[in-house]
C-alpha atoms as a PDB file:
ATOM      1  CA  UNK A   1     119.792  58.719  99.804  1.00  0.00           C
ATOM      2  CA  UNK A   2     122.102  61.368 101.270  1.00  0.00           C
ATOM      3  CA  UNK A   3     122.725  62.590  97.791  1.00  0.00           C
ATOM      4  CA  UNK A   4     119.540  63.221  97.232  1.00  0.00           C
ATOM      5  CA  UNK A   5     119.058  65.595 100.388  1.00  0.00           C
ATOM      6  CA  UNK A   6     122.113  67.236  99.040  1.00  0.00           C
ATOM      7  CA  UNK A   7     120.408  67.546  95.544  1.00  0.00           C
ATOM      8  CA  UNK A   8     117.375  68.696  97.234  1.00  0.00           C
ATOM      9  CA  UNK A   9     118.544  70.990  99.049  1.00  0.00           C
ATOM     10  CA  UNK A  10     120.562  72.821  96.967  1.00  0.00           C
ATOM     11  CA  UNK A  11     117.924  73.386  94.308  1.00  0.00           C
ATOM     12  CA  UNK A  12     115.489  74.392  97.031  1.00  0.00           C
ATOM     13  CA  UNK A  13     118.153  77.479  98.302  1.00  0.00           C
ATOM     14  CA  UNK A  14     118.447  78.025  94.768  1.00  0.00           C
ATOM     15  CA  UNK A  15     114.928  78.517  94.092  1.00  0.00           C
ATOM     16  CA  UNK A  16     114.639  80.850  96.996  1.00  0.00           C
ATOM     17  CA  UNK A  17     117.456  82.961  96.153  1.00  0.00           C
ATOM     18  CA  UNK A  18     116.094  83.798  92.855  1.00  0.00           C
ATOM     19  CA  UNK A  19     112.917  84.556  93.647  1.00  0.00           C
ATOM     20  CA  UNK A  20     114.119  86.710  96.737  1.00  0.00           C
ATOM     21  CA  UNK A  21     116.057  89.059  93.741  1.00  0.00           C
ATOM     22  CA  UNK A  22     112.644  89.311  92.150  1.00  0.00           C
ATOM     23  CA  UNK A  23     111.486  93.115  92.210  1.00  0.00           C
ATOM     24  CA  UNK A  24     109.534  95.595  89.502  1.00  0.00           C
ATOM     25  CA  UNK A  25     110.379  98.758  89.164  1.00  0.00           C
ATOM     26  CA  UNK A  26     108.569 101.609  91.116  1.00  0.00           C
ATOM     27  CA  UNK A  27     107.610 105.500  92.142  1.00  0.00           C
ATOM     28  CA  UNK A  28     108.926 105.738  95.790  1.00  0.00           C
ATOM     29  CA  UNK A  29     107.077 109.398  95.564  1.00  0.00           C
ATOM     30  CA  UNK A  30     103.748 107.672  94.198  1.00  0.00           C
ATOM     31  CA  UNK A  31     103.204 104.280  95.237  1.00  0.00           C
ATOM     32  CA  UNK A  32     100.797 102.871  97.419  1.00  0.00           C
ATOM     33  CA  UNK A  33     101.854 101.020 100.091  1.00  0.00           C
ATOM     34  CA  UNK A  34     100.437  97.747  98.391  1.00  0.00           C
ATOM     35  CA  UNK A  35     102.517  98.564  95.165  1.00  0.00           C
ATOM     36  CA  UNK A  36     105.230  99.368  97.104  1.00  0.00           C
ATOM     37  CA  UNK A  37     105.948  95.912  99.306  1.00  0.00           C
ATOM     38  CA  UNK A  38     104.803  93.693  95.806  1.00  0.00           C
ATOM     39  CA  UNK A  39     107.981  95.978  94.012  1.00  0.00           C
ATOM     40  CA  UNK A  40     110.606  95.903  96.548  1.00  0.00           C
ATOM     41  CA  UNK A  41     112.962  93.749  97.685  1.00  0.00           C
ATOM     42  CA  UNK A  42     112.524  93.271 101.271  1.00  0.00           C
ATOM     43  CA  UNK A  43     109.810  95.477 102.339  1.00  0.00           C
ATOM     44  CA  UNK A  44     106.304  93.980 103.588  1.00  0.00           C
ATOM     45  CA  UNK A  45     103.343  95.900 103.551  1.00  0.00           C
ATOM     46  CA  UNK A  46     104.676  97.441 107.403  1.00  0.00           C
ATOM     47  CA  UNK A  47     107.622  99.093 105.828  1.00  0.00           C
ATOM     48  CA  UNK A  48     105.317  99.814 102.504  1.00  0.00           C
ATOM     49  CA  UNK A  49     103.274 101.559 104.834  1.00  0.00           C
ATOM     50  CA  UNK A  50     106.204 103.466 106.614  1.00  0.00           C
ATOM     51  CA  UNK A  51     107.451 104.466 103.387  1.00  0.00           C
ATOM     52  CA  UNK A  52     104.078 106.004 102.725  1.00  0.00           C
ATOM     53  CA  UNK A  53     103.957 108.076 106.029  1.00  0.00           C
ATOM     54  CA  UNK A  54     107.059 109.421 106.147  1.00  0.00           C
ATOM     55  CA  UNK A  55     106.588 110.536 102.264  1.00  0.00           C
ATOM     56  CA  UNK A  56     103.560 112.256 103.459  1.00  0.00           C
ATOM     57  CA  UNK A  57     105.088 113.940 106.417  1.00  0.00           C
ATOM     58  CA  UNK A  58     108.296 115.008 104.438  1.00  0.00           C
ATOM     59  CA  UNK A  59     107.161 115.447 101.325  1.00  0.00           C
ATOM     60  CA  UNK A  60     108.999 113.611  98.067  1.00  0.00           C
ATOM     61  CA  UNK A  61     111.897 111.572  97.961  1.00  0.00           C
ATOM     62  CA  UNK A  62     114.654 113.475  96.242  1.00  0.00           C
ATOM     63  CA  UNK A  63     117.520 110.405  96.217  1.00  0.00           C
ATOM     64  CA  UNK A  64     116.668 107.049  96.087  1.00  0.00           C
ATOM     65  CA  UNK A  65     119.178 106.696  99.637  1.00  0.00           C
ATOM     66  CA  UNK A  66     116.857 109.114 101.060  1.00  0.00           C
ATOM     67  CA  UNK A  67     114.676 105.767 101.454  1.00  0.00           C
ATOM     68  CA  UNK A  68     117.060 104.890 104.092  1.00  0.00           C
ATOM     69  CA  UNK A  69     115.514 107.595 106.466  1.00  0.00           C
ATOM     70  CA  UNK A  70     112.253 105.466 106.738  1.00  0.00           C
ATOM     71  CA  UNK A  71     112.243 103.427 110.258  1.00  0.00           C
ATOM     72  CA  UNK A  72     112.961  99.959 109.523  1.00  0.00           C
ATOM     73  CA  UNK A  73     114.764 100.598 105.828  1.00  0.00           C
ATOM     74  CA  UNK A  74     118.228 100.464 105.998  1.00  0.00           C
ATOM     75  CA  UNK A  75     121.111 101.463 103.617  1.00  0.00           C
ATOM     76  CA  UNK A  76     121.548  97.401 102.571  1.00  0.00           C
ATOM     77  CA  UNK A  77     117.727  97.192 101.542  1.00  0.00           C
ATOM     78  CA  UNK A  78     118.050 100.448  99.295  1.00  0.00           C
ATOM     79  CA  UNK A  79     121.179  99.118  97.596  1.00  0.00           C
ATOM     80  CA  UNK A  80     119.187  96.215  96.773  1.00  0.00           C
ATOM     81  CA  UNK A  81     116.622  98.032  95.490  1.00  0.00           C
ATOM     82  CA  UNK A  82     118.316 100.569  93.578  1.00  0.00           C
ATOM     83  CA  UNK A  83     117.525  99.285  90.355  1.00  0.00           C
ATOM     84  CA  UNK A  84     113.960  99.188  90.751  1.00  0.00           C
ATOM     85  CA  UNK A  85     113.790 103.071  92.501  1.00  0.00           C
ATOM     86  CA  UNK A  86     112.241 105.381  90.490  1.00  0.00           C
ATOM     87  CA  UNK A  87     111.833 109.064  91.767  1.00  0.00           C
ATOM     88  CA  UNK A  88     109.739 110.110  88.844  1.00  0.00           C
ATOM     89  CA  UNK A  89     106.649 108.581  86.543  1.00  0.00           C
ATOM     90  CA  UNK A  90     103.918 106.334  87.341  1.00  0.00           C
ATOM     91  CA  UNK A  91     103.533 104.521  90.373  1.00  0.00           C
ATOM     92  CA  UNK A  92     104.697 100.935  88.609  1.00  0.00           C
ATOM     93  CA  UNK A  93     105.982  99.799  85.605  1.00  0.00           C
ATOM     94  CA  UNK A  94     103.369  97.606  84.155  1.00  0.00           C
ATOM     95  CA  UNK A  95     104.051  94.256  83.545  1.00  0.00           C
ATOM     96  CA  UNK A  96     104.070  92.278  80.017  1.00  0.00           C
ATOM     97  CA  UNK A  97     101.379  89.832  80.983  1.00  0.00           C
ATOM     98  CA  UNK A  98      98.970  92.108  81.660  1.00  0.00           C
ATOM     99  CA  UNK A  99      96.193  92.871  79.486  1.00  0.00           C
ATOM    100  CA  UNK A 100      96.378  95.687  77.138  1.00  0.00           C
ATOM    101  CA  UNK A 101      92.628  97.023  76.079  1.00  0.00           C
ATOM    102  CA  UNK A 102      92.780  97.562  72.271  1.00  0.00           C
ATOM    103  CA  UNK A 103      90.930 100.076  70.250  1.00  0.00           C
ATOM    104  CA  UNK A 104      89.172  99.630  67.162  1.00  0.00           C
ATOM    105  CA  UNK A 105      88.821 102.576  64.628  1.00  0.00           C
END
């Protein structure tokens, strides 16, 4: 019985982990705060939000550490999030599974 809990356990932290590295790429200049807390790593629609104000107080974001100047976002959560910082393009990358609309000549 104990070996199961163990078993458990483990693949339960496991499960978390992974889906806690989960983020999309995204436009830190042109995201919406709802795009913004689905895409990184650590930030809920509060610090979305945050991210959001202080872009439109200070204008763009010129370095992706220059995230770290938002209340609540530190240095660790932009490091986690560095591969998924974009300063330039669309908002989001889109995903795969997404439908694509398809035009007929």
């Amino acid at each position: 019985m104990r070996y199961w809990i163990v078993i458990l356990s483990l693949l339960a932290t496991l499960g978390l982990s992974a889906g806690a590295q989960a983020g999309k790429p995204v436009n830190i200049n042109r995201a919406n705060a709802a795009t913004l807390a689905t895409s990184l790593d650590g930030v809920g629609l509060a610090k979305a939000h945050a991210i959001v104000v202080w872009r439109t107080r200070h204008g763009a974001f010129k370095r992706p550490a220059d995230l770290a100047k938002v209340k609540g976002i530190g240095p660790h959560t932009v490091q986690r999030n560095r591969s998924n910082i974009r300063l330039t393009g669309s908002p989001a990358k889109p995903s795969f599974d997404t439908p694509r609309t398809v035009r007929k000549h």
